[in-house]
N, C-alpha and C. Protein backbone atom coordinates (compact mmCIF):
# COMPACT_ATOMS: atom_id res chain seq x y z
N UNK A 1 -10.69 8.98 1.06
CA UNK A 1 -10.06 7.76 1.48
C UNK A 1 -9.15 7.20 0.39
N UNK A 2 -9.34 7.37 -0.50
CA UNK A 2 -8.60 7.28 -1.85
C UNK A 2 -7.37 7.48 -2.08
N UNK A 3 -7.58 9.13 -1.75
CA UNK A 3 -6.13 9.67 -1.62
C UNK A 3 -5.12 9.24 -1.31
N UNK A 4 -5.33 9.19 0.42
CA UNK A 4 -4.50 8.45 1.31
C UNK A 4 -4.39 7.37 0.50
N UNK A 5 -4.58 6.29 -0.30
CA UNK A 5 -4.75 4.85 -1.16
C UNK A 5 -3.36 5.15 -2.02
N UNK A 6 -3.96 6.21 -2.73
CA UNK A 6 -2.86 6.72 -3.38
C UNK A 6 -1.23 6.98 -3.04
N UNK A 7 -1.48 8.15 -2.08
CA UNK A 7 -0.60 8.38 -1.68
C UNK A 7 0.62 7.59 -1.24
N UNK A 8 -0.08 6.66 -0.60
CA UNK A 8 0.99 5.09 -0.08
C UNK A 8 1.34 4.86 -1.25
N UNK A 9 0.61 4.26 -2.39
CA UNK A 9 1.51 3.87 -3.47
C UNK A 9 2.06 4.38 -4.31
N UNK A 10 2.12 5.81 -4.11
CA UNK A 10 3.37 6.49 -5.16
C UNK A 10 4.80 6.30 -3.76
N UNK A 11 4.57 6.68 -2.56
CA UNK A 11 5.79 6.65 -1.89
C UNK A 11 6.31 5.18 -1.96
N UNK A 12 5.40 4.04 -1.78
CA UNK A 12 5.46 2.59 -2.34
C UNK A 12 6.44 2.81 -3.64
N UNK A 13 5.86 2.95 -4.86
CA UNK A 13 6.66 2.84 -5.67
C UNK A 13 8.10 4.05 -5.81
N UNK A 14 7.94 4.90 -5.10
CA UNK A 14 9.44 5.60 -5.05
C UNK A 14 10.33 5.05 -4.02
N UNK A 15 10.10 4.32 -3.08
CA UNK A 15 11.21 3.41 -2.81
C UNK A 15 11.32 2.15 -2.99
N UNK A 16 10.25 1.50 -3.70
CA UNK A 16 10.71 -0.32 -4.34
C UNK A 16 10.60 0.16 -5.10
N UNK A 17 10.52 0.90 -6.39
CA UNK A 17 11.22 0.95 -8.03
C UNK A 17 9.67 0.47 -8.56
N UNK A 18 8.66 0.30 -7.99
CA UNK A 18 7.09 -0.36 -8.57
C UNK A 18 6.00 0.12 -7.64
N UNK A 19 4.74 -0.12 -8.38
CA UNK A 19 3.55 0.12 -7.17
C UNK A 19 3.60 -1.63 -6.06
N UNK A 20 3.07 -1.05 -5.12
CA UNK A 20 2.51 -2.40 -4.72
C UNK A 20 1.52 -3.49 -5.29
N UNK A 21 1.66 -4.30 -5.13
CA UNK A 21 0.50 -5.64 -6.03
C UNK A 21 0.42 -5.78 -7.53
N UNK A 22 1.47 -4.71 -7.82
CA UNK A 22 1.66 -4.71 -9.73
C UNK A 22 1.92 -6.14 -10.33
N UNK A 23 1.28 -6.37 -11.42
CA UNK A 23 1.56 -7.69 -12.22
C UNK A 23 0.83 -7.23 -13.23
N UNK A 24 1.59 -7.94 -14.19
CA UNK A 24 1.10 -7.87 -15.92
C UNK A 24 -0.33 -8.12 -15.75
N UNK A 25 -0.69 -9.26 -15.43
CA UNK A 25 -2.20 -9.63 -15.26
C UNK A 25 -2.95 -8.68 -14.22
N UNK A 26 -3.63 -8.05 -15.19
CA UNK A 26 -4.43 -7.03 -14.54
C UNK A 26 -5.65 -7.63 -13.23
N UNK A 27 -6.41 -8.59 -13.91
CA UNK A 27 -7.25 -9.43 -13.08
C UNK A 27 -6.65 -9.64 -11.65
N UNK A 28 -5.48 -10.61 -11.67
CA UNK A 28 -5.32 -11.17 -10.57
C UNK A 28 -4.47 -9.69 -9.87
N UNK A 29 -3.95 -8.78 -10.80
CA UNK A 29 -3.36 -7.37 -9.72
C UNK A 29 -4.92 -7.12 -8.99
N UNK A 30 -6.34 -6.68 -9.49
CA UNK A 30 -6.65 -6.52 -8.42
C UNK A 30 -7.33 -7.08 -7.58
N UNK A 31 -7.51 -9.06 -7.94
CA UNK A 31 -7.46 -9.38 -7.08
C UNK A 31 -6.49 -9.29 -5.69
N UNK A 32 -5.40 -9.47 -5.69
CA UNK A 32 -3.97 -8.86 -5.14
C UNK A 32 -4.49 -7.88 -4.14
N UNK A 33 -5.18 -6.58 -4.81
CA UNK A 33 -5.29 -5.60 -3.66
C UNK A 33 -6.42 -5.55 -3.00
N UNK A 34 -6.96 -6.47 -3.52
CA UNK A 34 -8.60 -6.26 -2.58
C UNK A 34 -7.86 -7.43 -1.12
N UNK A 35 -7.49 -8.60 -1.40
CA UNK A 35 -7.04 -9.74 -0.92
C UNK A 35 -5.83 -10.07 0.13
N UNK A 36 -4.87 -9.88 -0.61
CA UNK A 36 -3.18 -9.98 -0.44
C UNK A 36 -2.79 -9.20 0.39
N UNK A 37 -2.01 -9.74 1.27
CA UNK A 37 -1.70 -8.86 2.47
C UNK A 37 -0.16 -8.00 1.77
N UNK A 38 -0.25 -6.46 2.00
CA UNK A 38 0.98 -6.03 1.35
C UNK A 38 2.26 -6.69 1.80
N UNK A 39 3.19 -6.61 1.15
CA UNK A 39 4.29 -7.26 1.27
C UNK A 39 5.84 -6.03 0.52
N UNK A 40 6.34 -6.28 1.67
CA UNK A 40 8.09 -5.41 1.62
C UNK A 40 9.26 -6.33 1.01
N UNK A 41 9.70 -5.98 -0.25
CA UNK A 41 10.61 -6.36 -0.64
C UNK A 41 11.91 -6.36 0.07
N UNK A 42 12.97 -7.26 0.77
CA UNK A 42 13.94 -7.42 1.51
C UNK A 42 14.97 -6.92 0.78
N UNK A 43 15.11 -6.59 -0.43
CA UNK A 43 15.96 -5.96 -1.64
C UNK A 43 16.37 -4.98 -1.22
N UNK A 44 15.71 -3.99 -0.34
CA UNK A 44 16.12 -2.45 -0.17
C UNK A 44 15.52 -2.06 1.65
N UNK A 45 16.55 -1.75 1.67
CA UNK A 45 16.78 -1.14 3.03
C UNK A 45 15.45 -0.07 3.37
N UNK A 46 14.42 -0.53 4.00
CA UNK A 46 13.79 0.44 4.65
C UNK A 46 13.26 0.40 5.76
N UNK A 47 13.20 2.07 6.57
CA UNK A 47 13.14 1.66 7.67
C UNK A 47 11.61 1.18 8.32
N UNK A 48 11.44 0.48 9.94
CA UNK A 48 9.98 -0.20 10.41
C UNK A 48 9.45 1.22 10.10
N UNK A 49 9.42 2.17 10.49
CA UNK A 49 9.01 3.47 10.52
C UNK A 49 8.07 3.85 9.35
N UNK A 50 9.01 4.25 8.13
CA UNK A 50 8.62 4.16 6.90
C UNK A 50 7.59 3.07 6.54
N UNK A 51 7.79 1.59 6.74
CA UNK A 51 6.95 0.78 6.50
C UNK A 51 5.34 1.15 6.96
N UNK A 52 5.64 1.46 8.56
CA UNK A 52 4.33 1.38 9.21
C UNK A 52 3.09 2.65 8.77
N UNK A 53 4.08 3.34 8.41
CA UNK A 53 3.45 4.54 7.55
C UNK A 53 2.59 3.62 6.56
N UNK A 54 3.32 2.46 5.29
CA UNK A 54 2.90 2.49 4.18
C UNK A 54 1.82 1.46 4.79
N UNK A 55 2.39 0.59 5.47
CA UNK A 55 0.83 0.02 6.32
C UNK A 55 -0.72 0.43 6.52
N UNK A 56 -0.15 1.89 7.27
CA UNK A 56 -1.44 2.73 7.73
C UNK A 56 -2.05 2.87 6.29
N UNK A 57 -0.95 4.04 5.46
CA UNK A 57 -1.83 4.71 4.24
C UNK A 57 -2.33 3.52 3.36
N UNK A 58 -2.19 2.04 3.31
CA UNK A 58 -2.22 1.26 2.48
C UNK A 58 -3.49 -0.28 3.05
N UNK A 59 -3.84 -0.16 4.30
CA UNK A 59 -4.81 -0.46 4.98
C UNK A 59 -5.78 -1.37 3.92
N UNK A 60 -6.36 -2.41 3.93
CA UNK A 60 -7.34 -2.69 3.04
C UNK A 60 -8.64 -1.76 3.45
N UNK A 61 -8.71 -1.56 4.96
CA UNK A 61 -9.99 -1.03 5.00
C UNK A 61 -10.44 0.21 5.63
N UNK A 62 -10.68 0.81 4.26
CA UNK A 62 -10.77 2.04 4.55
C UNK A 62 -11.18 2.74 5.62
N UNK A 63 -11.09 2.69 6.69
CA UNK A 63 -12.14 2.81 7.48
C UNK A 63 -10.91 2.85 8.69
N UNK A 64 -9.76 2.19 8.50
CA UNK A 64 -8.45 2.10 9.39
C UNK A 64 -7.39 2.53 8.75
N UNK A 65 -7.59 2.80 7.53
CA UNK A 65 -6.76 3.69 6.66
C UNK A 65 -6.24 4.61 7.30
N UNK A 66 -5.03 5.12 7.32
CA UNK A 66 -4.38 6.09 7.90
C UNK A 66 -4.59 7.56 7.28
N UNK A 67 -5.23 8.51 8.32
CA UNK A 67 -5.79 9.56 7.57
C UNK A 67 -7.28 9.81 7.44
N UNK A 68 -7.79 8.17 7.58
CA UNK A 68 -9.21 8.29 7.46
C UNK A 68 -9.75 7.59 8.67
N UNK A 69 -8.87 7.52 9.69
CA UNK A 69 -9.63 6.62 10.94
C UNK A 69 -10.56 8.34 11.75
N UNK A 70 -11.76 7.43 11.62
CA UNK A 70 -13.08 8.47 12.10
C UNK A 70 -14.16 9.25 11.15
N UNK A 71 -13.60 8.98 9.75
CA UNK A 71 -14.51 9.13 9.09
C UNK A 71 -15.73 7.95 8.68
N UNK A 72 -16.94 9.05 8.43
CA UNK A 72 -17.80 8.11 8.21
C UNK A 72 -18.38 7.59 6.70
């Protein structure tokens, strides 16, 4: 389930230039990802498509994670 975790945020950071929920302050970054609903920078053109992908792979819960829906 991880993976897939992963995976979203390297394609995350190869098209916004960063990971998702990154901040200097480590604390509140992961508060951020347990919490914070992801969010798309309006800076760069991407498409719903692409997004809904990073949605799925980026899911808070694992369990609806894209890739991992049906595991137990």
């Amino acid at each position: 389930m991880a993976d897939f975790w992963t995976f979203g945020t390297i394609i995350y950071e190869m098209l916004y230039g960063a990971p998702p929920f990154y901040l200097k302050n480590r604390q509140k970054m992961f508060k951020d990802i347990v919490f914070k609903p992801l969010e798309f920078p309006s800076s760069k053109n991407v498409s719903e498509a692409c997004k809904n992908i990073l949605k799925g792979l980026l899911d808070k819960n694992p369990k609806d994670r894209l890739g991992c829906r049906g595991w137990k």
